[in-house]
PDB file of N, CA and C in Angstrom:
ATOM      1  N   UNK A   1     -23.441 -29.208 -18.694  1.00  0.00           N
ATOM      2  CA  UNK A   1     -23.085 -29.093 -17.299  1.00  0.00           C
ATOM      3  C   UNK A   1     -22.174 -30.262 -16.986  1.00  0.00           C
ATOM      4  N   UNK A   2     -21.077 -29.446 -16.434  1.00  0.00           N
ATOM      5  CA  UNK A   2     -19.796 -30.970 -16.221  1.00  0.00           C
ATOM      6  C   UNK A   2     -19.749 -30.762 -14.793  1.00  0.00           C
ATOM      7  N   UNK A   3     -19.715 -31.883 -13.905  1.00  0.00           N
ATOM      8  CA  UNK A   3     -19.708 -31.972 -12.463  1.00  0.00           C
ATOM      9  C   UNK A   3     -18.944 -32.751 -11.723  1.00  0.00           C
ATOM     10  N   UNK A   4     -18.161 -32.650 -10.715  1.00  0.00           N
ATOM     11  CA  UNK A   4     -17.203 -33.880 -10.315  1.00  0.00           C
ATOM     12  C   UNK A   4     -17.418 -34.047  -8.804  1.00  0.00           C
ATOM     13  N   UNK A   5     -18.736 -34.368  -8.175  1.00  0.00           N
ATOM     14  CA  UNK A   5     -18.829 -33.643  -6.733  1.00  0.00           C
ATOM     15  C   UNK A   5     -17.412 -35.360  -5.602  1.00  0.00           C
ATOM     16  N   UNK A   6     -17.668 -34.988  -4.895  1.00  0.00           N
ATOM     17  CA  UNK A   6     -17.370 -35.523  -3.814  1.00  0.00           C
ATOM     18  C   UNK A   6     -18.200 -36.859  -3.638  1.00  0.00           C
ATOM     19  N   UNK A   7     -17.385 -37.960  -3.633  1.00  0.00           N
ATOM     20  CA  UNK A   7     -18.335 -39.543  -3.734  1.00  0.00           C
ATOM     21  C   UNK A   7     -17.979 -40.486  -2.925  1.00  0.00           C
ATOM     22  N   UNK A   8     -17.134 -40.214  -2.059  1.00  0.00           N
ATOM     23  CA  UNK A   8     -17.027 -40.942  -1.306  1.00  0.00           C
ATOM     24  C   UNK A   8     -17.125 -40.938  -0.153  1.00  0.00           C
ATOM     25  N   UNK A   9     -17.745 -42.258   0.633  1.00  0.00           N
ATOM     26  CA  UNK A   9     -17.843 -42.031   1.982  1.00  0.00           C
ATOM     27  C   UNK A   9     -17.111 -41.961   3.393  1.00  0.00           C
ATOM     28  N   UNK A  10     -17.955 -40.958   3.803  1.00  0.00           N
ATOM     29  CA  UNK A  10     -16.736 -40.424   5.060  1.00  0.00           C
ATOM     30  C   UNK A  10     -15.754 -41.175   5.916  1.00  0.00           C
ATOM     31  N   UNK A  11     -16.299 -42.337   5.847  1.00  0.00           N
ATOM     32  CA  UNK A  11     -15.536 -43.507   6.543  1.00  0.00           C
ATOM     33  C   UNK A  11     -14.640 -44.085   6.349  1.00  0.00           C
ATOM     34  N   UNK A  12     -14.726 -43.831   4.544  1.00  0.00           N
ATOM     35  CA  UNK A  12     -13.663 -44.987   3.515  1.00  0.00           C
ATOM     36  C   UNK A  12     -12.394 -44.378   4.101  1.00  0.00           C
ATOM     37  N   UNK A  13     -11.724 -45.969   3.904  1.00  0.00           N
ATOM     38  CA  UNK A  13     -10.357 -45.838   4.499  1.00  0.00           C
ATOM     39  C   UNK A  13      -9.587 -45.787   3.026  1.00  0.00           C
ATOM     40  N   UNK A  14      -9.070 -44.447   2.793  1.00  0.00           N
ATOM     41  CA  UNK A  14      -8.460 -44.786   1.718  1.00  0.00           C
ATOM     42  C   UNK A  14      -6.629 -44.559   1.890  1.00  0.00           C
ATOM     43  N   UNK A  15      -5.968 -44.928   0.680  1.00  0.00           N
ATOM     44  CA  UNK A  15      -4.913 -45.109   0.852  1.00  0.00           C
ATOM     45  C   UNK A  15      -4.178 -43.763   0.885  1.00  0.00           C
ATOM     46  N   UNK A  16      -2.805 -43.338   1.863  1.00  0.00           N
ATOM     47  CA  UNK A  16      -1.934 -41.986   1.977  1.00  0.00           C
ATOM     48  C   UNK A  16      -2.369 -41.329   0.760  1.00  0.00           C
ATOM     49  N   UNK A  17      -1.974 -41.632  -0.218  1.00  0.00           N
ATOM     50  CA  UNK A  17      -1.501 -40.825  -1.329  1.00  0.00           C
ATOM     51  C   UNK A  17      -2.973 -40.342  -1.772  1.00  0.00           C
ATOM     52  N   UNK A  18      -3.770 -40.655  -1.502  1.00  0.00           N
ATOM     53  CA  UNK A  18      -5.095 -40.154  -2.241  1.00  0.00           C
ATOM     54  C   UNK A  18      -6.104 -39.574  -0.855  1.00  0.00           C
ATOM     55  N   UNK A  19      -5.079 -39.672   0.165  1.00  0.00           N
ATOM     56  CA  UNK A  19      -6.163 -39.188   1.292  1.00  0.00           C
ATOM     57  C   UNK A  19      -5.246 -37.779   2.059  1.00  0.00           C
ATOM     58  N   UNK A  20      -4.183 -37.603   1.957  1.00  0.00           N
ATOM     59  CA  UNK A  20      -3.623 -36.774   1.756  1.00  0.00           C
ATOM     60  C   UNK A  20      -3.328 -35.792   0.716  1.00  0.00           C
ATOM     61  N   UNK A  21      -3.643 -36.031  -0.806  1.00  0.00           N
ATOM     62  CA  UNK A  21      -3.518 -35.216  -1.622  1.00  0.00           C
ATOM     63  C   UNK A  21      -4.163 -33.771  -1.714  1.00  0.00           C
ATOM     64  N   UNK A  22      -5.620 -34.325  -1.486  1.00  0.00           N
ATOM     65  CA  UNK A  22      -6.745 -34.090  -1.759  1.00  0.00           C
ATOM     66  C   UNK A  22      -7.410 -33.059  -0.856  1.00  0.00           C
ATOM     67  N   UNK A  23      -7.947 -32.107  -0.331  1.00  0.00           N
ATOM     68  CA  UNK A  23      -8.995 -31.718   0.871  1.00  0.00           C
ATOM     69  C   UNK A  23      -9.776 -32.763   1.261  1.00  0.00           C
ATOM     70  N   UNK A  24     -10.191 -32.460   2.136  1.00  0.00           N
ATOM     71  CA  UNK A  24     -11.240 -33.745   2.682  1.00  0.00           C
ATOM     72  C   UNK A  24     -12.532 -33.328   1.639  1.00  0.00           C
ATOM     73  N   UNK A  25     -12.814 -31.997   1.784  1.00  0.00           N
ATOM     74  CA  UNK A  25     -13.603 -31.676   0.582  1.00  0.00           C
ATOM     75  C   UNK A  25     -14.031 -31.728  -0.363  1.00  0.00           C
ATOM     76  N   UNK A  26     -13.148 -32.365  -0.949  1.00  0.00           N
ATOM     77  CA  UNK A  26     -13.191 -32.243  -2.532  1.00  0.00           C
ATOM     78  C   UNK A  26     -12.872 -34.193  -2.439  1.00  0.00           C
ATOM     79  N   UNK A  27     -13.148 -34.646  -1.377  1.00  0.00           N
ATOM     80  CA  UNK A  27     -13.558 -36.071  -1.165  1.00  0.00           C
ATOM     81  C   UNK A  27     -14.699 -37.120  -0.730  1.00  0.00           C
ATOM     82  N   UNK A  28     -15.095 -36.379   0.202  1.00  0.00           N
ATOM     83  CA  UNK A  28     -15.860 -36.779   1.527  1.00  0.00           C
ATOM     84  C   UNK A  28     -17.302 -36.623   0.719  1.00  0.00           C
ATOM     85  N   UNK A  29     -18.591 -37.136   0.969  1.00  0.00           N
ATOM     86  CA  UNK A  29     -19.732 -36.776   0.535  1.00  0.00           C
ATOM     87  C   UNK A  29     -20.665 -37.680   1.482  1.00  0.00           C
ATOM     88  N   UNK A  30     -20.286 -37.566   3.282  1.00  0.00           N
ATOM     89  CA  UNK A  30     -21.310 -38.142   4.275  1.00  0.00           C
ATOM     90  C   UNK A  30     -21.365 -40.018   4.301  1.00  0.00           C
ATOM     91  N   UNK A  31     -21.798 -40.166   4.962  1.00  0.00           N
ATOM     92  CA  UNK A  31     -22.039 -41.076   5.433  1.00  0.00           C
ATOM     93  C   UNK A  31     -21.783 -42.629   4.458  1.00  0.00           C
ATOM     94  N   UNK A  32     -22.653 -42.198   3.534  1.00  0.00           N
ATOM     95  CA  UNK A  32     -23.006 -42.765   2.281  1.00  0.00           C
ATOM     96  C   UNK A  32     -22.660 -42.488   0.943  1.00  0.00           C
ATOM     97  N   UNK A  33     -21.710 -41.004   0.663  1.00  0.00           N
ATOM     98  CA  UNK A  33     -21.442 -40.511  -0.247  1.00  0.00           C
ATOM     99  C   UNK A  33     -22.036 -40.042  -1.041  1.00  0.00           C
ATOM    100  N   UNK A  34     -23.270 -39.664  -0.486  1.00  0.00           N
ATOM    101  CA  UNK A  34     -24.445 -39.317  -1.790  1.00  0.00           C
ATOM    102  C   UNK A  34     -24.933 -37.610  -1.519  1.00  0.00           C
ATOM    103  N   UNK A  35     -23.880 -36.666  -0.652  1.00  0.00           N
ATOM    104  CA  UNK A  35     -24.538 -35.938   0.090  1.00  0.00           C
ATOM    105  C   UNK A  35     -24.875 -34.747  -0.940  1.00  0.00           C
ATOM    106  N   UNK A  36     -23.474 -34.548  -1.416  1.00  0.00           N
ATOM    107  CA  UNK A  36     -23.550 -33.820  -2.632  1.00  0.00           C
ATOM    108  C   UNK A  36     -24.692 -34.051  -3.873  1.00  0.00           C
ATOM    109  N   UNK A  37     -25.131 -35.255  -4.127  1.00  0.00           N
ATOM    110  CA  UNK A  37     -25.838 -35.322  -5.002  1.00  0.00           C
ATOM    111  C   UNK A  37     -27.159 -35.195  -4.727  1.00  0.00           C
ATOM    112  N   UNK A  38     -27.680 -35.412  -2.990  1.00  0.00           N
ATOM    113  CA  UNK A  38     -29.349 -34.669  -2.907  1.00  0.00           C
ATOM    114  C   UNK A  38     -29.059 -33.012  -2.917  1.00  0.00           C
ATOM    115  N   UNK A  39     -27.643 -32.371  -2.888  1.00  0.00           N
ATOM    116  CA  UNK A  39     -28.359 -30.932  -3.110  1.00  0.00           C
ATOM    117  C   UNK A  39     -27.681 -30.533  -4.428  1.00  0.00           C
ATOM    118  N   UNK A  40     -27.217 -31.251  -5.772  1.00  0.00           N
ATOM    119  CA  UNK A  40     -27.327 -31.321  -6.773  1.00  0.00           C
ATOM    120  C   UNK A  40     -28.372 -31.664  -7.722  1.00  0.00           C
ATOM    121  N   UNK A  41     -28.603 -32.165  -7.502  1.00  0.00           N
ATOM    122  CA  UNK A  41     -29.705 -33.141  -8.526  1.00  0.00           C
ATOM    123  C   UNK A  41     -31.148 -32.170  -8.365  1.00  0.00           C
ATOM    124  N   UNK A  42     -31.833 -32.029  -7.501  1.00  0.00           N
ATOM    125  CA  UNK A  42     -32.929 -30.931  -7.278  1.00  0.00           C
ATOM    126  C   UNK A  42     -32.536 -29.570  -8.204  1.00  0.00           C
ATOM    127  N   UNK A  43     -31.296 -29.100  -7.857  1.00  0.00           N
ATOM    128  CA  UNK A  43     -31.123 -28.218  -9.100  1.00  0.00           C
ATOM    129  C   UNK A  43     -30.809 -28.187 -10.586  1.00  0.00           C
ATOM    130  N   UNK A  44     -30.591 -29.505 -11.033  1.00  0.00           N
ATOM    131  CA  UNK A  44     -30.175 -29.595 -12.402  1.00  0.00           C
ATOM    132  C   UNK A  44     -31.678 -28.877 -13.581  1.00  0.00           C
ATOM    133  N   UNK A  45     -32.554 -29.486 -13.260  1.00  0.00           N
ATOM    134  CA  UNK A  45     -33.681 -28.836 -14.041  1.00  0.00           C
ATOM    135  C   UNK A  45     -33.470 -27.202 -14.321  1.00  0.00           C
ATOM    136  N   UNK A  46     -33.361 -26.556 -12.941  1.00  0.00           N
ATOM    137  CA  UNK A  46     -33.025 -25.443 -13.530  1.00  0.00           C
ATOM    138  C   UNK A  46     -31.632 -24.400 -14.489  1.00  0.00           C
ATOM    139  N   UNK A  47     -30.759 -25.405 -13.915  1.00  0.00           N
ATOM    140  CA  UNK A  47     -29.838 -25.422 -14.742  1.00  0.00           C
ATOM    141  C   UNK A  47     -29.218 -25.945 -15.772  1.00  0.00           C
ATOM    142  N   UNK A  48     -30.103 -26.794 -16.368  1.00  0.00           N
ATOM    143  CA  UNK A  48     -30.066 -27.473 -17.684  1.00  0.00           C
ATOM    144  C   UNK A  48     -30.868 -27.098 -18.898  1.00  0.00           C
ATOM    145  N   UNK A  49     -30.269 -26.480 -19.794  1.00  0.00           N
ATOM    146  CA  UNK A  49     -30.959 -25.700 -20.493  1.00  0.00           C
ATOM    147  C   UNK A  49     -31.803 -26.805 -21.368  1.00  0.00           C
ATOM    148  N   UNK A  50     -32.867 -26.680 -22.268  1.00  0.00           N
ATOM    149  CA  UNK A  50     -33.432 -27.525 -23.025  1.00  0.00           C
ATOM    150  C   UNK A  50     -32.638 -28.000 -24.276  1.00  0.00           C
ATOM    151  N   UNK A  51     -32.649 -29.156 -24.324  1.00  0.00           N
ATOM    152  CA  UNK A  51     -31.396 -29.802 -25.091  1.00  0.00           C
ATOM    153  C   UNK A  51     -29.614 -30.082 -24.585  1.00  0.00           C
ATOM    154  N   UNK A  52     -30.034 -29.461 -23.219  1.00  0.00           N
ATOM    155  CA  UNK A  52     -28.615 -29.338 -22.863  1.00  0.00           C
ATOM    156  C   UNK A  52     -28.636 -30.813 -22.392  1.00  0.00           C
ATOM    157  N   UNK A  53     -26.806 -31.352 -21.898  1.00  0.00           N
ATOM    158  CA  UNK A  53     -26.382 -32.122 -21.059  1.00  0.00           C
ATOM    159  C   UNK A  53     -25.822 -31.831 -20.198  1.00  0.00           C
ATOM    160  N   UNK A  54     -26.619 -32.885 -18.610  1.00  0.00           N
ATOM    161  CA  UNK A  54     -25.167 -33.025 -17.504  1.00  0.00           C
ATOM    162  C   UNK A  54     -24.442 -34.221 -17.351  1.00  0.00           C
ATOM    163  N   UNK A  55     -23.091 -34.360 -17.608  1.00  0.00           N
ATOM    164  CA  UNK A  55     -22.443 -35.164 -17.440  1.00  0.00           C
ATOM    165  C   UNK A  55     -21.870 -35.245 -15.790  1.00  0.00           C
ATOM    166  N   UNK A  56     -22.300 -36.295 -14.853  1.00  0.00           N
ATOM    167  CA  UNK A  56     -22.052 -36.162 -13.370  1.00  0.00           C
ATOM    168  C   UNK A  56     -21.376 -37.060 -12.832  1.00  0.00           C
ATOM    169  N   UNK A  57     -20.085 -37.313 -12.509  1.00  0.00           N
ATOM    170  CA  UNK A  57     -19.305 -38.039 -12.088  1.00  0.00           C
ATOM    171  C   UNK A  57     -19.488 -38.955 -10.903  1.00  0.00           C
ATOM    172  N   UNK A  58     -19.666 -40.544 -11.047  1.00  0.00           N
ATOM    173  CA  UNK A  58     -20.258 -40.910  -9.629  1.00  0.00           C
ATOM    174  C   UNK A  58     -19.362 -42.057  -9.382  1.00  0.00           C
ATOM    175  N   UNK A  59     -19.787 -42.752  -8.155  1.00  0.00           N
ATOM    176  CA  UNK A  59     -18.631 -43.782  -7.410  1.00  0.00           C
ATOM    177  C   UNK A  59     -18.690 -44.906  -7.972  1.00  0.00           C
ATOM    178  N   UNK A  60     -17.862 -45.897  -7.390  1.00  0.00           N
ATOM    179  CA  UNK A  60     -18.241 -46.961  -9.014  1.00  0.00           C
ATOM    180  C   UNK A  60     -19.074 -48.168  -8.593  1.00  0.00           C
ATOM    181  N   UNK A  61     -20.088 -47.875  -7.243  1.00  0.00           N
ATOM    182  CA  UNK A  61     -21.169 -48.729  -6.805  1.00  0.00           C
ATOM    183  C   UNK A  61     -22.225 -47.687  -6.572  1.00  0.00           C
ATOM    184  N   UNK A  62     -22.203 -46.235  -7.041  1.00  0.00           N
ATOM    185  CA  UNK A  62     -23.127 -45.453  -7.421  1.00  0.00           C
ATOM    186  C   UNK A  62     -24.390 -45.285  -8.025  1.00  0.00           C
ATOM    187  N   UNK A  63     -24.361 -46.053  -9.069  1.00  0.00           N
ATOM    188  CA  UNK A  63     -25.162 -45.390 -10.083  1.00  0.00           C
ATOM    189  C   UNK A  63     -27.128 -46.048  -9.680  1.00  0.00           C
ATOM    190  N   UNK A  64     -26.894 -46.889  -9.383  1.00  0.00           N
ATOM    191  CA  UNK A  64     -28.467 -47.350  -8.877  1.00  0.00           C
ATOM    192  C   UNK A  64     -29.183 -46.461  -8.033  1.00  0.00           C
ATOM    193  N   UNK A  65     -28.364 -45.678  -7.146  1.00  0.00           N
ATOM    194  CA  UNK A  65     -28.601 -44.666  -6.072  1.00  0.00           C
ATOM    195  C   UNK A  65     -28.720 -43.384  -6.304  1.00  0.00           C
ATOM    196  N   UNK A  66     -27.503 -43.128  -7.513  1.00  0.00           N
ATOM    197  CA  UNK A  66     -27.982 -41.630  -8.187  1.00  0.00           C
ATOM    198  C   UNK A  66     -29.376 -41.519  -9.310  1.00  0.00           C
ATOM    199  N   UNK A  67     -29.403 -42.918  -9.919  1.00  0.00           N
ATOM    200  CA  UNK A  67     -30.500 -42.637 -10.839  1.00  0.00           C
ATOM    201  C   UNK A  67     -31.851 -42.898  -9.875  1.00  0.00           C
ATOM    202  N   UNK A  68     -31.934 -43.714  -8.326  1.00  0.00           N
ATOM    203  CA  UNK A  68     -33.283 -43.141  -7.678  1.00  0.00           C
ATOM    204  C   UNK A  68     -33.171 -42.274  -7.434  1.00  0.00           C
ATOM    205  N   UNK A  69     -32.184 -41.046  -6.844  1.00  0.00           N
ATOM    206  CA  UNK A  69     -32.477 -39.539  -6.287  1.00  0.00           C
ATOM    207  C   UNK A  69     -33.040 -38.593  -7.776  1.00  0.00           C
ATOM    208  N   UNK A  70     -32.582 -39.175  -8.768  1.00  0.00           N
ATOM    209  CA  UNK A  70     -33.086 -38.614 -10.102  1.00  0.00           C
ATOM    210  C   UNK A  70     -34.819 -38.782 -10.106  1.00  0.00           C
ATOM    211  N   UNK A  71     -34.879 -40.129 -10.312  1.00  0.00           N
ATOM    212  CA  UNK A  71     -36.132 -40.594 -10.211  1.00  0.00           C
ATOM    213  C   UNK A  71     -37.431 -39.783  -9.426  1.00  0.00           C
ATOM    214  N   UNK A  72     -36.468 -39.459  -8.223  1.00  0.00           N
ATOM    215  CA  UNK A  72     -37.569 -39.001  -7.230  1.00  0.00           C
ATOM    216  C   UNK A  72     -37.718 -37.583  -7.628  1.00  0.00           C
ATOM    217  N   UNK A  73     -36.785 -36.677  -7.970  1.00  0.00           N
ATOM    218  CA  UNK A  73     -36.829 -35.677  -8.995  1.00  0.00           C
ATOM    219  C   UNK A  73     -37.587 -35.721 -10.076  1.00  0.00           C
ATOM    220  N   UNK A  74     -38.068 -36.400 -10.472  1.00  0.00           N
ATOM    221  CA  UNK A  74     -38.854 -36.822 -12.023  1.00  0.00           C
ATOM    222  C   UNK A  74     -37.808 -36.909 -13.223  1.00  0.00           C
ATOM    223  N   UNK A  75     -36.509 -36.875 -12.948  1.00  0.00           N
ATOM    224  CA  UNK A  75     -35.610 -36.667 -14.063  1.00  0.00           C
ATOM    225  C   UNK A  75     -35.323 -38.389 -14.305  1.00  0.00           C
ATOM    226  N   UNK A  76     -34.723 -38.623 -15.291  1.00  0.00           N
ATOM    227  CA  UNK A  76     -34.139 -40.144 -15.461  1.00  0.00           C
ATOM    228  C   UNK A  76     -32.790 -39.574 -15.835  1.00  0.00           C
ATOM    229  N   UNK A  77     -31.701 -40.772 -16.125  1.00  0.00           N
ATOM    230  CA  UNK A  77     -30.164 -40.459 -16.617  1.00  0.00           C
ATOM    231  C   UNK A  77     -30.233 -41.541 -16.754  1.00  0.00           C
ATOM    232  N   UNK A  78     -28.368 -41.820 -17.321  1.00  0.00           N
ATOM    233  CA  UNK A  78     -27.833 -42.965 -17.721  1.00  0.00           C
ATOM    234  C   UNK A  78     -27.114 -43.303 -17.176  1.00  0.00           C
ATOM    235  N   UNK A  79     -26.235 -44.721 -16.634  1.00  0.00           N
ATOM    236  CA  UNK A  79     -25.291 -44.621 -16.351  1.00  0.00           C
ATOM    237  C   UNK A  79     -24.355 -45.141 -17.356  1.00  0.00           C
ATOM    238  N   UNK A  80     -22.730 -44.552 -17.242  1.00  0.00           N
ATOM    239  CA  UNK A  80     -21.551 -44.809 -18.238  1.00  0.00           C
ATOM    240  C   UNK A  80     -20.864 -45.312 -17.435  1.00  0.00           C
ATOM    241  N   UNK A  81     -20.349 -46.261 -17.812  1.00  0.00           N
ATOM    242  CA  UNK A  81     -18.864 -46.916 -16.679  1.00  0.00           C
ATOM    243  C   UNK A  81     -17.838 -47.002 -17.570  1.00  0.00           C
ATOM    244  N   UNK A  82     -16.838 -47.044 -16.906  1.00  0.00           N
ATOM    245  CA  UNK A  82     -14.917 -46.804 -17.187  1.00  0.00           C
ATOM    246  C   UNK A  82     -14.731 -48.240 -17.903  1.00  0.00           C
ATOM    247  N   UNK A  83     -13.551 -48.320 -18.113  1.00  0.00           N
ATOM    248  CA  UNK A  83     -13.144 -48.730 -19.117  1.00  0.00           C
ATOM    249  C   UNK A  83     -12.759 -50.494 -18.535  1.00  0.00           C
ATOM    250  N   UNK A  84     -12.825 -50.178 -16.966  1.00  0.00           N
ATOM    251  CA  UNK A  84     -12.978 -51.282 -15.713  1.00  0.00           C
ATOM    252  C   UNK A  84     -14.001 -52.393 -16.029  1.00  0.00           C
ATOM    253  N   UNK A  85     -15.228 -51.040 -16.002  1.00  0.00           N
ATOM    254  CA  UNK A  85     -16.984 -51.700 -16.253  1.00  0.00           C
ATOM    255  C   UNK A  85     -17.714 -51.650 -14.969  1.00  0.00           C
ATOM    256  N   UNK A  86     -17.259 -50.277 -14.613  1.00  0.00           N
ATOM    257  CA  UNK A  86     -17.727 -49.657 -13.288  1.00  0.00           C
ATOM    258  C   UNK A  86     -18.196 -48.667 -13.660  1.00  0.00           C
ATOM    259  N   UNK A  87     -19.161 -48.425 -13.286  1.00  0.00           N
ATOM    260  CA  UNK A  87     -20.029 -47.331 -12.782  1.00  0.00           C
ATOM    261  C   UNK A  87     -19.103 -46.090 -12.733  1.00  0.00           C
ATOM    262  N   UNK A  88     -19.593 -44.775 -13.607  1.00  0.00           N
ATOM    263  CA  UNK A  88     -18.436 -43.917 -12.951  1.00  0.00           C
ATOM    264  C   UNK A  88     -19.017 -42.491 -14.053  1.00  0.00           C
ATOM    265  N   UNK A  89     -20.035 -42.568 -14.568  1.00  0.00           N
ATOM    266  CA  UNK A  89     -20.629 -41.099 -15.162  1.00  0.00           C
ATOM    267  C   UNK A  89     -21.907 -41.455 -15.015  1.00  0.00           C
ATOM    268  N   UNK A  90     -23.297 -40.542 -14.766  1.00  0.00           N
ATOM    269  CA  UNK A  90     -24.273 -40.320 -14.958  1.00  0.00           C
ATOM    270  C   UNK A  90     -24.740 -39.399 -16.192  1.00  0.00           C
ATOM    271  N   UNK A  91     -25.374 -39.486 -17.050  1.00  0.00           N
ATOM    272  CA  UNK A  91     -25.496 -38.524 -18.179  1.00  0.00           C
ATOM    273  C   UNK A  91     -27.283 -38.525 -17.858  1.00  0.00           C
ATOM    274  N   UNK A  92     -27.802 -37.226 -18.048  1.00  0.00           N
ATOM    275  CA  UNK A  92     -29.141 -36.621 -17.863  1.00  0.00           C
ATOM    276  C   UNK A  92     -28.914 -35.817 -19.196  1.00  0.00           C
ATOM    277  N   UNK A  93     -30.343 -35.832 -19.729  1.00  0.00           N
ATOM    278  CA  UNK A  93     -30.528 -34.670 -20.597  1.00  0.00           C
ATOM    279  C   UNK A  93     -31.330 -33.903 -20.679  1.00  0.00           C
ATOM    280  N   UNK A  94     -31.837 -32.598 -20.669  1.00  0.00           N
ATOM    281  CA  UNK A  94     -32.297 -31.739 -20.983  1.00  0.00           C
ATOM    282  C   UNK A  94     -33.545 -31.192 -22.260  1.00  0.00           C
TER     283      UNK A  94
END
C-alpha cells in the first residue's frame, strides 16, 4: 500500500509556486495536518494484507504524531527520513 495523503497544515503559509500548483486538496490536512491520517490509519489493518507493506508519506515534523495515531490503533511503524534527515515516510507492516 503506497499513500501520499495531504500533510500540511491549513494555515501554512506556503510559497506561490507550491500553493498555487497544487489543489488545496491534495495539500491541506486541517488544522494540524494530521486529518487525513485519523481516517487512514484505522483502515490500514484491513487493507494490509498479511505480510504486506504500507509505505505512508508524512511531514517532516510528523512522524512522532503518526506513529501515536498508530499506536492507538494497536499498529506500530517506522519512521524513514529524506536524505535532509527529516522525517518524511512511515513504513507499517502487515
Amino acid at each position: 500500500l503506497l499513500c501520499n495523503p495531504p500533510y500540511i497544515e491549513t494555515q501554512a503559509d506556503l510559497p506561490p509556486d507550491v500553493a498555487h500548483y497544487e489543489p488545496s486538496s491534495a495539500l491541506f490536512a486541517g488544522p494540524d495536518g494530521l486529518d487525513d491520517y485519523r481516517r487512514l490509519i484505522p483502515e490500514i489493518g484491513r487493507l494490509l494484507a498479511p505480510g504486506g507493506l504500507a509505505a505512508i508519506e508524512i511531514g517532516a515534523d510528523q512522524g512522532e504524531k503518526v506513529l501515536a495515531l498508530l499506536a492507538a490503533e494497536a499498529m506500530a511503524g517506522a519512521v524513514r527520513r529524506d536524505l535532509a534527515g527529516r522525517d518524511r515516510a512511515i513504513i507499517v507492516t502487515g
